[in-house]
C-alpha atoms as a PDB file:
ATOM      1  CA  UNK A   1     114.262 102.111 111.902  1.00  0.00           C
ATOM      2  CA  UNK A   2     114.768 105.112 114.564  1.00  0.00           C
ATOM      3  CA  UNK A   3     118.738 105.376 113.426  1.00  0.00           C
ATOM      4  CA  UNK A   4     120.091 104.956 109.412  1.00  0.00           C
ATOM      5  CA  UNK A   5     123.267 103.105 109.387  1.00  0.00           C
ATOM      6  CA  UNK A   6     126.317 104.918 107.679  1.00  0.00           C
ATOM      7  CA  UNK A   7     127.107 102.603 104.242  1.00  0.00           C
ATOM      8  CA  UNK A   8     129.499 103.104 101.810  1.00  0.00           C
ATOM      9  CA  UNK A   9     127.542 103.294  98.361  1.00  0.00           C
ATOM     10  CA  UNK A  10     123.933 101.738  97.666  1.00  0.00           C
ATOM     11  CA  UNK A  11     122.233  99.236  99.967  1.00  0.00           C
ATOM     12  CA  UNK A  12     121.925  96.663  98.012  1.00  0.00           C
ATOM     13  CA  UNK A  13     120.322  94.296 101.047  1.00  0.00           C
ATOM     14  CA  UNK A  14     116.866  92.583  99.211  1.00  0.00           C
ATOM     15  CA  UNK A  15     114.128  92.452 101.641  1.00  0.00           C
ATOM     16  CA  UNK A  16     110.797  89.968 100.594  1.00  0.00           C
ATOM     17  CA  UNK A  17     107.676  89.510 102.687  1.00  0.00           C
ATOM     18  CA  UNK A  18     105.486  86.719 102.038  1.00  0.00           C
ATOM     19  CA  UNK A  19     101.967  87.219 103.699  1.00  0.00           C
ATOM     20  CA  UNK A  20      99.323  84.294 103.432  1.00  0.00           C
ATOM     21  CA  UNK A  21      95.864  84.390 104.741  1.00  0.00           C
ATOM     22  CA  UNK A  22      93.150  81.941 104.371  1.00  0.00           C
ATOM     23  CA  UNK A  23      89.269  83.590 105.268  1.00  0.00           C
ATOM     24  CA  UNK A  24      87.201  79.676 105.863  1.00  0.00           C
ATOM     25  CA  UNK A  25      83.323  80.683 105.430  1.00  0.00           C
ATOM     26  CA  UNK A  26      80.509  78.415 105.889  1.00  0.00           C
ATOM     27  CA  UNK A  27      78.278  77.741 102.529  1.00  0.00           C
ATOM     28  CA  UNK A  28      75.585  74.836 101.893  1.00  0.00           C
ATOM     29  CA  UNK A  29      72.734  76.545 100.300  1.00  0.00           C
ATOM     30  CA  UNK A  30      72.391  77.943  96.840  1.00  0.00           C
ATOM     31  CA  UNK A  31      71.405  81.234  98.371  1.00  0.00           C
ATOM     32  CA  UNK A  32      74.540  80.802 101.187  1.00  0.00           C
ATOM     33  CA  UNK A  33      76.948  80.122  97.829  1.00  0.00           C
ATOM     34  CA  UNK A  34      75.507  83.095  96.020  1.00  0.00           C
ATOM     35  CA  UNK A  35      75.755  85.245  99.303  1.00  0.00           C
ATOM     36  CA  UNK A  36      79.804  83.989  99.414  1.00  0.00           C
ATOM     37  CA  UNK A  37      80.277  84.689  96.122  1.00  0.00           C
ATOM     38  CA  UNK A  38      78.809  88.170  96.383  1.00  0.00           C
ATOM     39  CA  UNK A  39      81.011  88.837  99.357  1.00  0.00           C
ATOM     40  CA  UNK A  40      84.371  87.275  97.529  1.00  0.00           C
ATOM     41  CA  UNK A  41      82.945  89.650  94.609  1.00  0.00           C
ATOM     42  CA  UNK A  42      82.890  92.840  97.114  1.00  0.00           C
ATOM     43  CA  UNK A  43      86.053  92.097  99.644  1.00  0.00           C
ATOM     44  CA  UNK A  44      88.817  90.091  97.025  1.00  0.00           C
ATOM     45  CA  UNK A  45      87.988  92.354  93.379  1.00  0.00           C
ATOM     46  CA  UNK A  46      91.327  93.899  92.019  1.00  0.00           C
ATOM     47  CA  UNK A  47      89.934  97.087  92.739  1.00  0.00           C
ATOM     48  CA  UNK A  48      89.909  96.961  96.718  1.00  0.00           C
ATOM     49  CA  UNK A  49      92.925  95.118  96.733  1.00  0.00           C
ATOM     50  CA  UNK A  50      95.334  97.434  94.307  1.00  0.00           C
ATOM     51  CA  UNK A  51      94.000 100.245  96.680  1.00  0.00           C
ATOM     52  CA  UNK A  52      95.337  98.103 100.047  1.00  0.00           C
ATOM     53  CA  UNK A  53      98.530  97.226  97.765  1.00  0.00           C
ATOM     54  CA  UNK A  54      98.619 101.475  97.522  1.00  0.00           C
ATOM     55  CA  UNK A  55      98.562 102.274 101.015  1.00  0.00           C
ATOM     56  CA  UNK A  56     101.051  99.366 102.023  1.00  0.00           C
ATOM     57  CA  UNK A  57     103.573 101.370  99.290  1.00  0.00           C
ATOM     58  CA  UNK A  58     102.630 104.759 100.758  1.00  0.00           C
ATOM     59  CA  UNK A  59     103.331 102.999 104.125  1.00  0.00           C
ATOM     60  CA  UNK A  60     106.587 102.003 103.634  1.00  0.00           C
ATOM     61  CA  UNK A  61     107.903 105.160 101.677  1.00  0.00           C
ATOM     62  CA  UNK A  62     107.718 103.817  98.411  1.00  0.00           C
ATOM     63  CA  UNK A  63     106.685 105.371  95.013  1.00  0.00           C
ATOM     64  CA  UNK A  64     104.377 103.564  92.275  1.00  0.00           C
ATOM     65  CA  UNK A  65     105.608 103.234  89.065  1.00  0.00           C
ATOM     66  CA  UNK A  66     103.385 101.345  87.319  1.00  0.00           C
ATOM     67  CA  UNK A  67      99.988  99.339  88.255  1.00  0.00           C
ATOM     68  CA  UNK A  68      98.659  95.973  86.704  1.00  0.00           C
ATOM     69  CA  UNK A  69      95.346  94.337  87.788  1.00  0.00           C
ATOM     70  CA  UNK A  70      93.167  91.669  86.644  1.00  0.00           C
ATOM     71  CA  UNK A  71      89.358  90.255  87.857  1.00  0.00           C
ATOM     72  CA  UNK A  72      89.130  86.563  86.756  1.00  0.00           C
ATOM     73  CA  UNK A  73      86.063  84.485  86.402  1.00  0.00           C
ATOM     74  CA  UNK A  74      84.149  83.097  88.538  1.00  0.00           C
ATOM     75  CA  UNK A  75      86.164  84.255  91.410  1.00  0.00           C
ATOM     76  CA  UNK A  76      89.610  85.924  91.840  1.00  0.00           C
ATOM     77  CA  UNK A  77      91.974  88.188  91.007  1.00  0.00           C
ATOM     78  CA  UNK A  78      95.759  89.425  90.588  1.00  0.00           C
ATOM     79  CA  UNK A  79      97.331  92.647  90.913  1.00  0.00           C
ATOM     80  CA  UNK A  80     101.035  93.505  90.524  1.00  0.00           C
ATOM     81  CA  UNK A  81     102.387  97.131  91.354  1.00  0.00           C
ATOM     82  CA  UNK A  82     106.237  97.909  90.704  1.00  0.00           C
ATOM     83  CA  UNK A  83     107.417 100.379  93.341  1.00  0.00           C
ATOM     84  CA  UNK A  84     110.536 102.764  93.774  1.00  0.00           C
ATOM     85  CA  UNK A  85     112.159 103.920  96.803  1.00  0.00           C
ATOM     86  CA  UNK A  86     112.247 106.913  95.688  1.00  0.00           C
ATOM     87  CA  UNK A  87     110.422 108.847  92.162  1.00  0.00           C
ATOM     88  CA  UNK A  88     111.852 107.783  89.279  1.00  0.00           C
ATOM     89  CA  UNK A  89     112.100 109.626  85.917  1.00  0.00           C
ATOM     90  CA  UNK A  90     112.688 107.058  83.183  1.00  0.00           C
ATOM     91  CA  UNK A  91     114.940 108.591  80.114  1.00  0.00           C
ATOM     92  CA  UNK A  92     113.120 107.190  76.568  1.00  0.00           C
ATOM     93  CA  UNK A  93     114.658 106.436  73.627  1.00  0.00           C
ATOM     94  CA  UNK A  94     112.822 104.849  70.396  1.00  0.00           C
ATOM     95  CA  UNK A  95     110.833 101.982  71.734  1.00  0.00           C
ATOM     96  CA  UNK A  96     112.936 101.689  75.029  1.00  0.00           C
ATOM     97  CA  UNK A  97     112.502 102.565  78.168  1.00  0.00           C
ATOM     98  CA  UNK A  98     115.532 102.955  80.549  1.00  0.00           C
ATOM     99  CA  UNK A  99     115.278 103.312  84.413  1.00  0.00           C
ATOM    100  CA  UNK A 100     117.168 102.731  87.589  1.00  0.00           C
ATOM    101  CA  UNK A 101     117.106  99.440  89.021  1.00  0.00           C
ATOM    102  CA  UNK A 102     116.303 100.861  92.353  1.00  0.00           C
ATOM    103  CA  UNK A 103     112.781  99.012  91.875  1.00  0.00           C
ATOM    104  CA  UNK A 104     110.930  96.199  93.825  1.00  0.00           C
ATOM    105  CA  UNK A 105     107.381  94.740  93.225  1.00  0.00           C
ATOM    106  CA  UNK A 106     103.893  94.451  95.620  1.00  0.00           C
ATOM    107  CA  UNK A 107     101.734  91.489  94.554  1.00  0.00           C
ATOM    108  CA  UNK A 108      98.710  89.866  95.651  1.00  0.00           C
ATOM    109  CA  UNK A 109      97.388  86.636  93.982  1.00  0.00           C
ATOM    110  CA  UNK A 110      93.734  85.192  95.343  1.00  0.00           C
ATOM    111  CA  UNK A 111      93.042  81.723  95.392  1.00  0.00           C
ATOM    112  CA  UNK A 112      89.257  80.203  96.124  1.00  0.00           C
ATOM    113  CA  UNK A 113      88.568  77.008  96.827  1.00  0.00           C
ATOM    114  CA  UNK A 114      85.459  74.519  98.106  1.00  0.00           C
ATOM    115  CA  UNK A 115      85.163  71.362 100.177  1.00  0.00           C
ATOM    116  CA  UNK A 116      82.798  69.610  97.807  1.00  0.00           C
ATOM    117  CA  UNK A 117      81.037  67.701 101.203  1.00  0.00           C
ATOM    118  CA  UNK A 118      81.387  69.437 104.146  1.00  0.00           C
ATOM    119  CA  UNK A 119      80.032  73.550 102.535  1.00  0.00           C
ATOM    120  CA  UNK A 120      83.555  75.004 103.649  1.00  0.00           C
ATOM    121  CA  UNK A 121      84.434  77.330 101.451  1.00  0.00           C
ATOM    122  CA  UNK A 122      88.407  78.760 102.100  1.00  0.00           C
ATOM    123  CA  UNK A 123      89.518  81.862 100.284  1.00  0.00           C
ATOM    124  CA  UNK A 124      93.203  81.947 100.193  1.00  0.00           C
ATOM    125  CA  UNK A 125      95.264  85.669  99.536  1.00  0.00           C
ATOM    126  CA  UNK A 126      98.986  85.758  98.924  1.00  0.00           C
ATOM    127  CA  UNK A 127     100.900  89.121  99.090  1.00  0.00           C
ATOM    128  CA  UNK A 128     104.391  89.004  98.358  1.00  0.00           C
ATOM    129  CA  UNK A 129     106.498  92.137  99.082  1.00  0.00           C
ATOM    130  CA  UNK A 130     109.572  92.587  97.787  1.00  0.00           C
ATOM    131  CA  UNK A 131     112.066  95.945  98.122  1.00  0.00           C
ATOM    132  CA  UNK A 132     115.975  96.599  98.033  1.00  0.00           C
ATOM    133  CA  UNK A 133     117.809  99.540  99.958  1.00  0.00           C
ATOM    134  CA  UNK A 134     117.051 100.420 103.734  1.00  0.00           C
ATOM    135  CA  UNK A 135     112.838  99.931 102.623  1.00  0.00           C
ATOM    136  CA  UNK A 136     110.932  96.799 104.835  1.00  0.00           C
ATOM    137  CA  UNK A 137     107.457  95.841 104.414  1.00  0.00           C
ATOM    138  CA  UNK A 138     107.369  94.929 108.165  1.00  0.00           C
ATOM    139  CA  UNK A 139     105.907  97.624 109.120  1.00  0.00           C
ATOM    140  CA  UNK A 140     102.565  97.057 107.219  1.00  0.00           C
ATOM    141  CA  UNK A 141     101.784  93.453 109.194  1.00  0.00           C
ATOM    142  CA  UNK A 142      98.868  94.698 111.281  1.00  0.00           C
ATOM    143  CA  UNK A 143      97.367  97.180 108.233  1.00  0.00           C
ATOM    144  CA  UNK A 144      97.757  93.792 106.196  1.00  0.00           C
ATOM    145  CA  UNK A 145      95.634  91.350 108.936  1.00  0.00           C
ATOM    146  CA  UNK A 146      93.393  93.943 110.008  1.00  0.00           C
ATOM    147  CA  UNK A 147      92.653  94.684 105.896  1.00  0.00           C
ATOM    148  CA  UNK A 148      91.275  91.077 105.265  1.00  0.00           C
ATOM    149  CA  UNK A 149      88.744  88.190 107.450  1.00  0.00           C
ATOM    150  CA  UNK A 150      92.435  86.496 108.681  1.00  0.00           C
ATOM    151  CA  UNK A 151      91.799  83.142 109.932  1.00  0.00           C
ATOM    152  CA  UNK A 152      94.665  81.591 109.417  1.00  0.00           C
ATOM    153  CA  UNK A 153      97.938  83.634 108.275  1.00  0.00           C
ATOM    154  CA  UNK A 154     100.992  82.535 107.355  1.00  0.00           C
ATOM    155  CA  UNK A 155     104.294  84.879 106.867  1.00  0.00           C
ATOM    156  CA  UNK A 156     108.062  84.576 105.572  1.00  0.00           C
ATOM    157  CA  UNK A 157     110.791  87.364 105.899  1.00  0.00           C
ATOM    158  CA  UNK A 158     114.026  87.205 104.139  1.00  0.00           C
ATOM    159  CA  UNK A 159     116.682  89.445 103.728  1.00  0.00           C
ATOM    160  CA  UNK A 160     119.536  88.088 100.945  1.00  0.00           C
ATOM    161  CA  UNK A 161     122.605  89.965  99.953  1.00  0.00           C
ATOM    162  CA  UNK A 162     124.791  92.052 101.649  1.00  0.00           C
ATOM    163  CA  UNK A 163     125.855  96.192 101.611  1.00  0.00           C
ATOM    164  CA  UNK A 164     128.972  98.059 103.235  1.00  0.00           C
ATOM    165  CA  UNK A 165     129.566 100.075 106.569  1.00  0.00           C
ATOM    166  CA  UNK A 166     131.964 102.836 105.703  1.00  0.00           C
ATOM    167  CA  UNK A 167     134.493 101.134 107.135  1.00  0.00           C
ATOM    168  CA  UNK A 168     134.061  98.348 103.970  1.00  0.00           C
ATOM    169  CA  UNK A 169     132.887  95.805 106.538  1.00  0.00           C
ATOM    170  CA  UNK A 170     129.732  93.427 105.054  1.00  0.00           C
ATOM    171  CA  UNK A 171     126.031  93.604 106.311  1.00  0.00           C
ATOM    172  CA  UNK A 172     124.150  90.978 105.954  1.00  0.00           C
ATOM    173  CA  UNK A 173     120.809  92.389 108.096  1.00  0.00           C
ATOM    174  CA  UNK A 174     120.647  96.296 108.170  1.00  0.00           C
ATOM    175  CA  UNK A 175     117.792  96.215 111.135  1.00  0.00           C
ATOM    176  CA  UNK A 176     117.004  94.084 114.747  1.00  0.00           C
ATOM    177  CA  UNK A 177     114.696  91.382 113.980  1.00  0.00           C
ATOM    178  CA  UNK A 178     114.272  87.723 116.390  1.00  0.00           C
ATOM    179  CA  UNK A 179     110.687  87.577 115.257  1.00  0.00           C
ATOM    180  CA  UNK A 180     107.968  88.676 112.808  1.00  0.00           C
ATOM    181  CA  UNK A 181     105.701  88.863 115.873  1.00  0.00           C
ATOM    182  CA  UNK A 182     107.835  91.457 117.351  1.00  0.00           C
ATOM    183  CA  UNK A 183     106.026  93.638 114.308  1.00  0.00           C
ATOM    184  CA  UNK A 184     102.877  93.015 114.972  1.00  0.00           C
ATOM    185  CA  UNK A 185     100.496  94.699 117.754  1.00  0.00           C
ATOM    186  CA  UNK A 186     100.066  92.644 120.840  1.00  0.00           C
ATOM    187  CA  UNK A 187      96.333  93.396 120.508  1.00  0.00           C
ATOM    188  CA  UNK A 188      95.986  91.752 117.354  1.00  0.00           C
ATOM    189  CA  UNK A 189      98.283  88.911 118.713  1.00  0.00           C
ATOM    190  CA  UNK A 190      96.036  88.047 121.403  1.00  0.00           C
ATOM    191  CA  UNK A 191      93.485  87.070 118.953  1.00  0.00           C
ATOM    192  CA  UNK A 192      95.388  84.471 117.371  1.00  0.00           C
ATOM    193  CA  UNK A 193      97.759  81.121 118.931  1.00  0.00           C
ATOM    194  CA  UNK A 194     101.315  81.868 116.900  1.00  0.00           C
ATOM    195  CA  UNK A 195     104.877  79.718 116.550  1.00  0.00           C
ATOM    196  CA  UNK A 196     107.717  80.812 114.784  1.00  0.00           C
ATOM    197  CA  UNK A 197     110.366  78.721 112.620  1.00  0.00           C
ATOM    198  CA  UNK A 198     113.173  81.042 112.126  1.00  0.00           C
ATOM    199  CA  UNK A 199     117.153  79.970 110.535  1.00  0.00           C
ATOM    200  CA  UNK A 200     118.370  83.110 112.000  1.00  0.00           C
ATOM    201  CA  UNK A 201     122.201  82.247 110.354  1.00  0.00           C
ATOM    202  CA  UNK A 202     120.290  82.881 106.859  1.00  0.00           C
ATOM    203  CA  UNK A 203     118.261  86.028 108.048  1.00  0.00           C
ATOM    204  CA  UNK A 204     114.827  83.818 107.402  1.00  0.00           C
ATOM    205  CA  UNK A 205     111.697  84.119 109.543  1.00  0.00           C
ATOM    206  CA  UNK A 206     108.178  82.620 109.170  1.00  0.00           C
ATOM    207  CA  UNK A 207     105.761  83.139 111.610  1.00  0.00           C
ATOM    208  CA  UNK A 208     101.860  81.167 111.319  1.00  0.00           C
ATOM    209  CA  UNK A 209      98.900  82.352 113.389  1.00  0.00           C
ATOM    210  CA  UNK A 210      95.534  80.633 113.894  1.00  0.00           C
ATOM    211  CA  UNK A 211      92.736  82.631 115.095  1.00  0.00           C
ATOM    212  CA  UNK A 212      91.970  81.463 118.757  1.00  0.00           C
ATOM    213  CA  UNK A 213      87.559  81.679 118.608  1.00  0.00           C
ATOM    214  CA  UNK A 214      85.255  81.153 116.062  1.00  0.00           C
ATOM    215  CA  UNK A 215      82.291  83.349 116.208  1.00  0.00           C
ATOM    216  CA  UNK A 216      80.089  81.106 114.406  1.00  0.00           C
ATOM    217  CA  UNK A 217      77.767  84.091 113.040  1.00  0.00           C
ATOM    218  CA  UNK A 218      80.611  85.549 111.240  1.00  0.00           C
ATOM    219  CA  UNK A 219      81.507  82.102 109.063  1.00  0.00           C
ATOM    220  CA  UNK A 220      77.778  82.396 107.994  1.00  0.00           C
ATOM    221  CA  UNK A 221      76.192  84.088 105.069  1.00  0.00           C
ATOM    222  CA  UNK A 222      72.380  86.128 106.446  1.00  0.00           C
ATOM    223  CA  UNK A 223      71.517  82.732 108.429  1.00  0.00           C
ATOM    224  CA  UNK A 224      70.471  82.969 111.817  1.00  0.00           C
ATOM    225  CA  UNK A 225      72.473  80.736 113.958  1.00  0.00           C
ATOM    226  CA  UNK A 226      70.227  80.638 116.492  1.00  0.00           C
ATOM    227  CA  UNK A 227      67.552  78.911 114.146  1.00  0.00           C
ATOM    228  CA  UNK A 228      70.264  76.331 113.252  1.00  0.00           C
ATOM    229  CA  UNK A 229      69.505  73.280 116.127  1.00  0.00           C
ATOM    230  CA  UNK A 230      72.895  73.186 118.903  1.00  0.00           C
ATOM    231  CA  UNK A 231      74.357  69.791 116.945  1.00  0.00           C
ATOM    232  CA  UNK A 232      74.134  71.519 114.075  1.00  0.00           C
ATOM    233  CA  UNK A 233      75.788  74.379 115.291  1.00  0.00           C
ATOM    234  CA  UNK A 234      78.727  72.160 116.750  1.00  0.00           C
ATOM    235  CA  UNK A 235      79.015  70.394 113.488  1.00  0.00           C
ATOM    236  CA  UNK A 236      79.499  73.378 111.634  1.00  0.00           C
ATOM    237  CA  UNK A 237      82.168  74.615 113.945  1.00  0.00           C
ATOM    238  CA  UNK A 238      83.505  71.549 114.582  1.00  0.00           C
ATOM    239  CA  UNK A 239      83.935  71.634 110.787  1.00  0.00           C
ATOM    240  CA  UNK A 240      85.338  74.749 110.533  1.00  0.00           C
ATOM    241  CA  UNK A 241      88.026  74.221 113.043  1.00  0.00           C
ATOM    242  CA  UNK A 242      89.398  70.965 111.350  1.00  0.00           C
ATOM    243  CA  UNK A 243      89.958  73.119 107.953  1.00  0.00           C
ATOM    244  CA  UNK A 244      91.897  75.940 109.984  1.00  0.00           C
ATOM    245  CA  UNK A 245      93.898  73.117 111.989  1.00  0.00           C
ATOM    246  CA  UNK A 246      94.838  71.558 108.605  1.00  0.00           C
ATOM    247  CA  UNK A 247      95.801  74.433 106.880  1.00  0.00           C
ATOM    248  CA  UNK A 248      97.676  75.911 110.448  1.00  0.00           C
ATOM    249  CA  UNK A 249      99.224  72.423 110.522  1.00  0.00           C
ATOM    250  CA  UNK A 250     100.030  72.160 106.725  1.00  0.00           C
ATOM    251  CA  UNK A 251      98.491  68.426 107.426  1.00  0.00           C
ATOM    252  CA  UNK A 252      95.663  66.443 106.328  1.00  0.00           C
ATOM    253  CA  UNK A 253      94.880  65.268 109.619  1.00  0.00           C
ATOM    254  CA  UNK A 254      91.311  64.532 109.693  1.00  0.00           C
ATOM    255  CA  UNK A 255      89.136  62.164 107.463  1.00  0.00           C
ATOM    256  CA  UNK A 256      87.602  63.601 104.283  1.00  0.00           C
ATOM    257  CA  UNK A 257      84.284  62.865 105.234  1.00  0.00           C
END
């Protein structure tokens, strides 16, 4: 936001971001599986992705108060970061400890999964961004997609409660908003097809983008796709593009097998 608005006491205006991604891979082989594995291993650990939850806090002016991470077997992990808007110093006594409630939370959640017939192998992330006060996570949308293989992305934006002008008059939305796209490069936007389902009377936006090509080399795991015959190339992509319709759609539309 360019200009702060004048309130009367604390902004008390919540602000949650919900960002969804789904990364569809190609995997038949045991060596392919191993090879996706190794690569969920190396991109999705907790480690990478409490470092990504740290620069989206440093991003939107935040301060981390505490971290909490976990790696999960065989694939996955969690990571939950409670934020500040501004450094907090937290007054102890006994067993208790006693801080402001001008705190919000960063999490991110990872969810694999495996068609057991057709080797498609989707790798869901959730992030879910929530601050209070004059903070919005907006901001982060294209360091968030251009952080993880997007293929699909899903996002909601909500802003609940309501603060003061000085004047005593309510606010219900402290900044301009008619889309989520509006926050997010037109670069990156020409990459994907997007639609928008907004109820703009409760300050609620989602926004879902589907990659627009499939570069079948990059959905493959050290296979040469030019040793693969053409049918099977068309299968596979042919493949691939049902599971990224389905999940864009939120629809089984096409036959299991």
């Amino acid at each position: 936001m360019k200009e702060k608005l004048k309130l009367y006491g604390f902004n008390n205006l919540t602000k949650s971001l919900s960002f969804n991604i789904y990364d569809v891979c190609y995997a038949k082989s045991e060596r392919e599986q191993r090879d996706y594995i190794a690569y969920i291993d190396e991109q999705y650990n907790s480690e990478r992705l409490t470092n990504i939850l740290i620069n989206l806090t440093e991003m939107i002016g935040a301060q981390v108060l505490s971290i909490s991470k976990q790696d999960y077997e065989p694939q996955g992990a969690s990571v939950n970061i409670m934020i500040a808007e501004e450094k907090m110093i937290p007054s102890i006594a006994g067993d208790t400890v006693h801080a402001h409630l001008d705190k919000s939370h960063v999490t991110v959640h990872t969810y694999p999964e495996f068609h057991p017939d057709k080797a498609i192998a989707t790798f869901r992330v959730d992030i879910d961004v929530s601050t209070c006060g004059e903070i919005t996570p907006l901001s982060t949308l294209d360091y968030l997609i251009g952080s993880f293989d997007s293929d699909i992305i899903t996002m909601d934006y909500r802003v609940r409660g309501f603060t003061r002008d000085i004047n005593g008059q309510k606010i219900f939305l402290d900044h301009n908003i008619t889309s989520i796209q509006d926050y997010i490069d037109d670069e990156t936007l020409k990459r994907y097809d997007a639609i928008d389902i907004n109820v703009y009377q409760s300050n609620i936006f989602h926004t879902k983008m589907l990659i627009k090509d499939i570069d079948l080399k990059s959905y493959l795991f050290n296979t040469d796709i030019y040793e693969l015959p053409p049918k099977t190339r068309l299968d596979i992509t042919n493949d691939l593009r049902r599971e990224m319709i389905e999940i864009f759609s939120g629809q089984a539309i096409f036959p299991a097998n």
